[in-house]
Structures are given as structure tokens and as C-alpha cells.
N, C-alpha and C. Protein backbone atom coordinates (compact mmCIF):
# COMPACT_ATOMS: atom_id res chain seq x y z
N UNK A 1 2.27 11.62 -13.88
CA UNK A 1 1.80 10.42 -13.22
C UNK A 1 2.65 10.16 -11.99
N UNK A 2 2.21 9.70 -11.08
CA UNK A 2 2.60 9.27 -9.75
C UNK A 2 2.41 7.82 -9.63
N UNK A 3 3.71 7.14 -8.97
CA UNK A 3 3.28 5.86 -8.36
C UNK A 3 3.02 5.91 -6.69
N UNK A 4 1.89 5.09 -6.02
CA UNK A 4 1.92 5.07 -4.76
C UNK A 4 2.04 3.75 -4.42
N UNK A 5 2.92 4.09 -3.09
CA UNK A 5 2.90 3.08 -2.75
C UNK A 5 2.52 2.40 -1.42
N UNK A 6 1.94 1.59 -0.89
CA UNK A 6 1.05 1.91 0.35
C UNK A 6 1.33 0.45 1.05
N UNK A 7 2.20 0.29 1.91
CA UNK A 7 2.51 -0.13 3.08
C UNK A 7 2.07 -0.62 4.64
N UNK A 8 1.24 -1.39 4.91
CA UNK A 8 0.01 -1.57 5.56
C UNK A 8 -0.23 -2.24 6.21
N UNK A 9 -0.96 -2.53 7.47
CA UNK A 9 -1.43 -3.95 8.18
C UNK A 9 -2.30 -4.81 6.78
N UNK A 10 -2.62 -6.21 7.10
CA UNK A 10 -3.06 -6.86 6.24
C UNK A 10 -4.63 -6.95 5.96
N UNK A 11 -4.96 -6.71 7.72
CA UNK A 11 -6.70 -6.60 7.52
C UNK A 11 -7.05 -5.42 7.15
N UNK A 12 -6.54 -4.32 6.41
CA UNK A 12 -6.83 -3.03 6.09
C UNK A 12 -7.35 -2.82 4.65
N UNK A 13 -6.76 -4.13 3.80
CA UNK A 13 -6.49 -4.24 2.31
C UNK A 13 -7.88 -3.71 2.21
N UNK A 14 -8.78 -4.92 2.60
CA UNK A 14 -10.39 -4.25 2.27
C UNK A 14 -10.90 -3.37 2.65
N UNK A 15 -10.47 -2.31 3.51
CA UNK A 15 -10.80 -1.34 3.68
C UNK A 15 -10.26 -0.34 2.86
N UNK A 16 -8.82 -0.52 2.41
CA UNK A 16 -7.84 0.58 1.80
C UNK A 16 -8.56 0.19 -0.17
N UNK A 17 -8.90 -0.92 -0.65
CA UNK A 17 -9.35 -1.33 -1.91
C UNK A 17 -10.71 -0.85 -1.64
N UNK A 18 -11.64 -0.57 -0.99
CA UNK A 18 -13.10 -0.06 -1.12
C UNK A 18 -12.80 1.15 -1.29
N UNK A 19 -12.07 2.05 -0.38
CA UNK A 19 -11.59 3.36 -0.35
C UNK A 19 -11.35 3.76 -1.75
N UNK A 20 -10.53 3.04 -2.24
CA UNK A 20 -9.55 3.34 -3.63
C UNK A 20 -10.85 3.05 -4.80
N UNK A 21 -11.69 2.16 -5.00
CA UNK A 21 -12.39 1.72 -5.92
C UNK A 21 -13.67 2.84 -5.69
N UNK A 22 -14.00 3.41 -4.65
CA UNK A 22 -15.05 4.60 -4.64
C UNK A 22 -14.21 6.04 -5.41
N UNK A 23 -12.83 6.33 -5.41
CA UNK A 23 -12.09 7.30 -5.44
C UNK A 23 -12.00 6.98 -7.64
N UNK A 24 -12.66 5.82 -7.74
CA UNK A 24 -12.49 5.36 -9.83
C UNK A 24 -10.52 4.93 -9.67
N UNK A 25 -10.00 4.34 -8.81
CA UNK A 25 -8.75 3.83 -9.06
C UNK A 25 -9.61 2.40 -9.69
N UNK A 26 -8.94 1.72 -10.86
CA UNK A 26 -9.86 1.07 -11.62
C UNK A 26 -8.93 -0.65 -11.34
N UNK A 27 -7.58 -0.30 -10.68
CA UNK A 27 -6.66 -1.78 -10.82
C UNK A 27 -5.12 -1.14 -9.90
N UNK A 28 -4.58 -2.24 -9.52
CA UNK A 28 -4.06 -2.46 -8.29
C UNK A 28 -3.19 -3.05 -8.17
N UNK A 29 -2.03 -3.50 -7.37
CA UNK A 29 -1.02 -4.63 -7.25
C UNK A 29 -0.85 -5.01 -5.51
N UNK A 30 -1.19 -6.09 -5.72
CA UNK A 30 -1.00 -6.26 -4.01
C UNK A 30 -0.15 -7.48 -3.75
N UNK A 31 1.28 -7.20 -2.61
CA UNK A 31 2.06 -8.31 -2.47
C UNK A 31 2.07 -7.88 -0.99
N UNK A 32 1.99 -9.59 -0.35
CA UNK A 32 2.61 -9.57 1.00
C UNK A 32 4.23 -9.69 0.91
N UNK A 33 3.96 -8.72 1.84
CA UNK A 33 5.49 -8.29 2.55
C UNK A 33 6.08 -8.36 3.82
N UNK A 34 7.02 -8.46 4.19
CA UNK A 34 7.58 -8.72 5.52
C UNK A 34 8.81 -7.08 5.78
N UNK A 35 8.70 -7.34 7.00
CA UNK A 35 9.51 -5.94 7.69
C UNK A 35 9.69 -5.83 8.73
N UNK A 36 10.06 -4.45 9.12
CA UNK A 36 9.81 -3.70 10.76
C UNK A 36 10.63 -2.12 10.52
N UNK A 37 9.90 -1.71 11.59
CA UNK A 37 10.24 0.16 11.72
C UNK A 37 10.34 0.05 12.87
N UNK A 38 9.87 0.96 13.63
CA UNK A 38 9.70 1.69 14.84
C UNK A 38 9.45 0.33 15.78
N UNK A 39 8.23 -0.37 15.03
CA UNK A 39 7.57 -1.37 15.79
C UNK A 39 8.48 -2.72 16.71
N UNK A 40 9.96 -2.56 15.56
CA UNK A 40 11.13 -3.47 15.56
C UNK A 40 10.38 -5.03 16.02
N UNK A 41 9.76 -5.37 15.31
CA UNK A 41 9.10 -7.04 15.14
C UNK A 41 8.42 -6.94 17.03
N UNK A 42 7.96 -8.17 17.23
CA UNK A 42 7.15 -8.34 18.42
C UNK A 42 7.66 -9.73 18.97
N UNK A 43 7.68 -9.93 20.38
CA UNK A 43 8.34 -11.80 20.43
C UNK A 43 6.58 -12.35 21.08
N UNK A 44 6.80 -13.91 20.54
CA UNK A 44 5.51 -14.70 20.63
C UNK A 44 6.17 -16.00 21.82
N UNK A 45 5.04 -16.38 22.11
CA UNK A 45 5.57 -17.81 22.56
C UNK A 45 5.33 -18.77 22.21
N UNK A 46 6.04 -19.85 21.48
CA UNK A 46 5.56 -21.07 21.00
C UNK A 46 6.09 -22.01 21.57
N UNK A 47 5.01 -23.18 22.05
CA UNK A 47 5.38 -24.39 23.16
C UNK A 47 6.52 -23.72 23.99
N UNK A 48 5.83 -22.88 25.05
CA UNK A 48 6.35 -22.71 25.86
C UNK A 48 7.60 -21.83 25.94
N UNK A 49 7.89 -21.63 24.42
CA UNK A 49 9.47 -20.91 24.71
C UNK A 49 8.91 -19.43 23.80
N UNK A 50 10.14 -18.48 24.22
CA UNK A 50 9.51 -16.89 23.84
C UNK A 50 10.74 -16.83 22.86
N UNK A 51 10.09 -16.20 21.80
CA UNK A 51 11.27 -15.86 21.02
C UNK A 51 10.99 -14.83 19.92
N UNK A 52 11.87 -14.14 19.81
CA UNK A 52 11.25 -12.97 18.78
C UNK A 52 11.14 -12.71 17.64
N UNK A 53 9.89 -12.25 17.02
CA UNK A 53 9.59 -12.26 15.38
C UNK A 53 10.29 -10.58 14.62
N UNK A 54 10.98 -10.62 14.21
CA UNK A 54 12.20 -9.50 13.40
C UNK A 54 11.55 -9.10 12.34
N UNK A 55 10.41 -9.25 11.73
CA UNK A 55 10.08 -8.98 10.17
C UNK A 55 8.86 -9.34 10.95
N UNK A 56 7.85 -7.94 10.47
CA UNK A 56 6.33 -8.25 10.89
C UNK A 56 5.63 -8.03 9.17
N UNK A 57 4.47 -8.81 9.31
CA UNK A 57 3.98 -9.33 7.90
C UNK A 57 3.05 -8.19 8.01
N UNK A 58 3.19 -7.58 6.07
CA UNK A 58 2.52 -6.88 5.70
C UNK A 58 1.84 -6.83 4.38
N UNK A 59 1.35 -5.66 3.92
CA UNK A 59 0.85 -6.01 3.01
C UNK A 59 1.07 -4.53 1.90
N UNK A 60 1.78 -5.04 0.71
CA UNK A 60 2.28 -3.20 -0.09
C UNK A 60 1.40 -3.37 -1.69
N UNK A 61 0.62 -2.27 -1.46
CA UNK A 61 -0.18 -2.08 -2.94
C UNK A 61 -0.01 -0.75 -3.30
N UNK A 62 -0.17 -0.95 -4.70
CA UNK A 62 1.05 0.18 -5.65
C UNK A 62 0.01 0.02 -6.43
N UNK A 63 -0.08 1.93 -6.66
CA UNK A 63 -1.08 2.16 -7.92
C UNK A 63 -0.62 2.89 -8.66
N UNK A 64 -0.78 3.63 -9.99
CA UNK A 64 -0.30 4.62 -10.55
C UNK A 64 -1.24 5.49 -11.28
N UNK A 65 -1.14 6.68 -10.73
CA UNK A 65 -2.39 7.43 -11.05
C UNK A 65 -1.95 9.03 -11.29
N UNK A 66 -2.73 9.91 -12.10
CA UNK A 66 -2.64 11.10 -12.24
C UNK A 66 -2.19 12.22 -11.07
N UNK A 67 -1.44 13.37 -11.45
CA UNK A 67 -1.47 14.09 -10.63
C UNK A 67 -2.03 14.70 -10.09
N UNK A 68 -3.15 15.12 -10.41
CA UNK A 68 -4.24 15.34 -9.70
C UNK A 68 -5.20 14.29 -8.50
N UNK A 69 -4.96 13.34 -8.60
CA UNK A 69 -5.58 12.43 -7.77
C UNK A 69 -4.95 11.98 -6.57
N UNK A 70 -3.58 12.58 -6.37
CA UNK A 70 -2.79 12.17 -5.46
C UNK A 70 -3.14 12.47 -4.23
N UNK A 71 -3.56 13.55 -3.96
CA UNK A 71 -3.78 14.12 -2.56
C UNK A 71 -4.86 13.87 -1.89
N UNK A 72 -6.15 13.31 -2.78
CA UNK A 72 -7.17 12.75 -2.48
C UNK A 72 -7.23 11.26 -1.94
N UNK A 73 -5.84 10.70 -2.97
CA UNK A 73 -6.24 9.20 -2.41
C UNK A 73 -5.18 8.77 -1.07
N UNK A 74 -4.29 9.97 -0.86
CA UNK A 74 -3.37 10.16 0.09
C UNK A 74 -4.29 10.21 1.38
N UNK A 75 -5.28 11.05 0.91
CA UNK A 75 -6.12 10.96 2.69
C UNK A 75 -7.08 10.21 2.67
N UNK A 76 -7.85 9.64 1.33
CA UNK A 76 -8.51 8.45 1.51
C UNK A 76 -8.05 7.40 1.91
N UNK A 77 -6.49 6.94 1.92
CA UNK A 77 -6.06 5.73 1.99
C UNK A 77 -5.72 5.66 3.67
N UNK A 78 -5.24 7.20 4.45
CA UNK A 78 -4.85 7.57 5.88
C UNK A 78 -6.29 7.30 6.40
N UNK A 79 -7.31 7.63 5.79
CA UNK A 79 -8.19 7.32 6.95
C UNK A 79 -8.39 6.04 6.63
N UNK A 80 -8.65 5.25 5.57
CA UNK A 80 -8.79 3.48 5.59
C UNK A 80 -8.18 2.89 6.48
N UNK A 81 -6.80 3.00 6.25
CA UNK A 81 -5.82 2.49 7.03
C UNK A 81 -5.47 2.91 8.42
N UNK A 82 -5.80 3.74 9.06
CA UNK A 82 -5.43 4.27 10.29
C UNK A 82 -6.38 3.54 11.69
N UNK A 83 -4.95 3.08 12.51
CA UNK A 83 -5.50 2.57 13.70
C UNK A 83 -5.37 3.65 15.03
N UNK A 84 -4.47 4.00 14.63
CA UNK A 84 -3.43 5.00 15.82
C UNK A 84 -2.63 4.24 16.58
N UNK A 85 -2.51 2.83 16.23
CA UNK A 85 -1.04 2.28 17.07
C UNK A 85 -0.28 2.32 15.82
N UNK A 86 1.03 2.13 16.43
CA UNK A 86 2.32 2.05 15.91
C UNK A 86 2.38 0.92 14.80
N UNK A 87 2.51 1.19 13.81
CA UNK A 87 2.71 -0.06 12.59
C UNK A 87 1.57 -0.13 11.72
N UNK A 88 1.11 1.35 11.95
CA UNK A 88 -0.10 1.68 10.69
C UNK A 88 0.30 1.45 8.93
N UNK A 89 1.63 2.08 9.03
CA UNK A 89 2.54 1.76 7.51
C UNK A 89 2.85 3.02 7.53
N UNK A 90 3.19 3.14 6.12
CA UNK A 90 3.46 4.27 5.66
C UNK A 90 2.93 4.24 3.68
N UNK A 91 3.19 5.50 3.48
CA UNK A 91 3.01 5.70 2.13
C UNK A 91 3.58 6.83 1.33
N UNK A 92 4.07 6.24 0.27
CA UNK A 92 5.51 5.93 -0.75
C UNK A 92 5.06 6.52 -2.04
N UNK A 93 5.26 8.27 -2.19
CA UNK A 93 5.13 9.06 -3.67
C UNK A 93 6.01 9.10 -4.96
N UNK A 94 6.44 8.01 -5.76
CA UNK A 94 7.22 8.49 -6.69
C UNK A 94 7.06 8.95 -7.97
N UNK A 95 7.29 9.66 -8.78
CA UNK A 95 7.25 9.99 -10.26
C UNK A 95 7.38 8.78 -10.96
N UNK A 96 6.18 8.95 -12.22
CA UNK A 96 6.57 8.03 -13.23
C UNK A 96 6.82 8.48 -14.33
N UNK A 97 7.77 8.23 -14.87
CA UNK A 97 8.06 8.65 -16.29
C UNK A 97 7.19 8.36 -17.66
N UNK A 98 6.87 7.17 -17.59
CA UNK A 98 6.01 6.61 -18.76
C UNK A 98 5.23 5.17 -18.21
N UNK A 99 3.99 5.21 -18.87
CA UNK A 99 3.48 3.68 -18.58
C UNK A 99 3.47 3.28 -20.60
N UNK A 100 2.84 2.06 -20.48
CA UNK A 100 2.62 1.13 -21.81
C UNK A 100 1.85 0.06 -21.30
N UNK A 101 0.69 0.63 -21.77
CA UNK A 101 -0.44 -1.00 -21.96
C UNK A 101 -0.03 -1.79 -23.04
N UNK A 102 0.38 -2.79 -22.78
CA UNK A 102 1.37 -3.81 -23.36
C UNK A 102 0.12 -4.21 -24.81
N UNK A 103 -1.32 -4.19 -24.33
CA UNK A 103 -2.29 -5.23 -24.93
C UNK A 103 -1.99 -3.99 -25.99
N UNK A 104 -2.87 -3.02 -25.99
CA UNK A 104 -3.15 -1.92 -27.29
C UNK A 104 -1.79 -1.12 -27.42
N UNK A 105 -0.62 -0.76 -26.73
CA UNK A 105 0.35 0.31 -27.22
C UNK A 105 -0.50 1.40 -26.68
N UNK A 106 -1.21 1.51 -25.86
CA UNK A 106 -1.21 3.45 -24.92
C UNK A 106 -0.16 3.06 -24.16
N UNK A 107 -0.01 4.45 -23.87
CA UNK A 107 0.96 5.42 -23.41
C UNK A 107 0.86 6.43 -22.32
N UNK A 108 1.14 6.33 -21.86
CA UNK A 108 1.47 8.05 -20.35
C UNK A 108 -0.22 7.60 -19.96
N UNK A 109 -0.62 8.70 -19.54
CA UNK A 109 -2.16 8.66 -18.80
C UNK A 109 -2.97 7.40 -19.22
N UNK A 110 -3.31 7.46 -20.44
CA UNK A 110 -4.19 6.49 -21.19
C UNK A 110 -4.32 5.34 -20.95
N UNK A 111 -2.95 4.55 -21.03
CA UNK A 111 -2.64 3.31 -20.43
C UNK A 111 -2.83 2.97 -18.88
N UNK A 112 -2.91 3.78 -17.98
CA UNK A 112 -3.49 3.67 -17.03
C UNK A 112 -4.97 3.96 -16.70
């Protein structure tokens, strides 16, 4: 099992969750998040004065899914998400050791 983790502009969610729900990903976790990379935040002007925003708002949803499904939802999720400017996100492969559906007691695959 793999966790992903997917790192993102915010108006993408519905594009990156249609993507994922055609691909049978069946459930999801989605938290806004704040940051910066490359993009290093953007400055705005409010009443008149300019000042700069350090942490640009995002949005990170984490799924956990078979190994086999990884590479599929890796380029389903690049083309959802892809603008071609700078601050598209990124996306985050780690191993999982074990899951537990808390309700019934499955285990490894099942429980997911």
C-alpha cells in the first residue's frame, strides 16, 4: 500500500476528486494548507499599502491505495491538476505499513 499525497491549488480539488472517483478511489482526506516553494508567497495591496503574503493557501489530499494503482492515479491527478504556471503543487509517495478499519477490524488492503 502507498500513501499519496497531493499538494495543490484550491480550485483543482474538483477537478483532482472527479479524476480520483472515475479511477474507483472510493474516500479521501482533504485539509487546507498554507506554504510556499519556488513561488516564495506573492505581495497584494491592501488600502493602498503593498505588502507581502509568505505562505500561499493550499489545498493537501491524501489517499491510500494499492500498489498497483499508483502510477495511474499519479498521471490522473498531473493532468487534473496541471496549469503550467509555477505553484501547480507537487505529489508525495510514501509506504504504508498497515491500515485498520477501526468499525469491522480489516486490515492491510481490505480496510481500505
Amino acid at each position: 500500500m502507498k500513501k499519496i499525497e497531493i499538494i495543490t491549488r484550491p480550485f483543482k480539488v474538483d477537478d483532482i476528486k472527479d479524476s480520483l472517483t472515475g479511477l474507483g478511489i472510493r474516500g479521501m482526506t482533504v485539509t487546507e494548507v498554507s506554504g510556499f516553494g519556488r513561488q516564495r508567497g506573492h505581495k497584494e495591496v491592501y488600502r493602498g499599502a503593498e505588502y507581502q503574503v509568505d505562505f500561499v493557501s493550499k489545498i493537501k489530499i491524501e489517499i491510500v491505495v494499492d500498489d498497483e494503482q499508483v502510477e495511474e492515479i499519479l498521471s490522473a491527478v498531473q493532468d487534473a491538476a496541471r496549469t503550467g504556471k509555477v505553484g501547480d503543487g507537487k505529489i508525495f509517495v510514501s509506504p504504508v505499513e498497515n491500515a485498520v478499519r477501526i468499525r469491522t477490524g480489516e486490515r492491510g488492503p481490505e480496510a481500505i
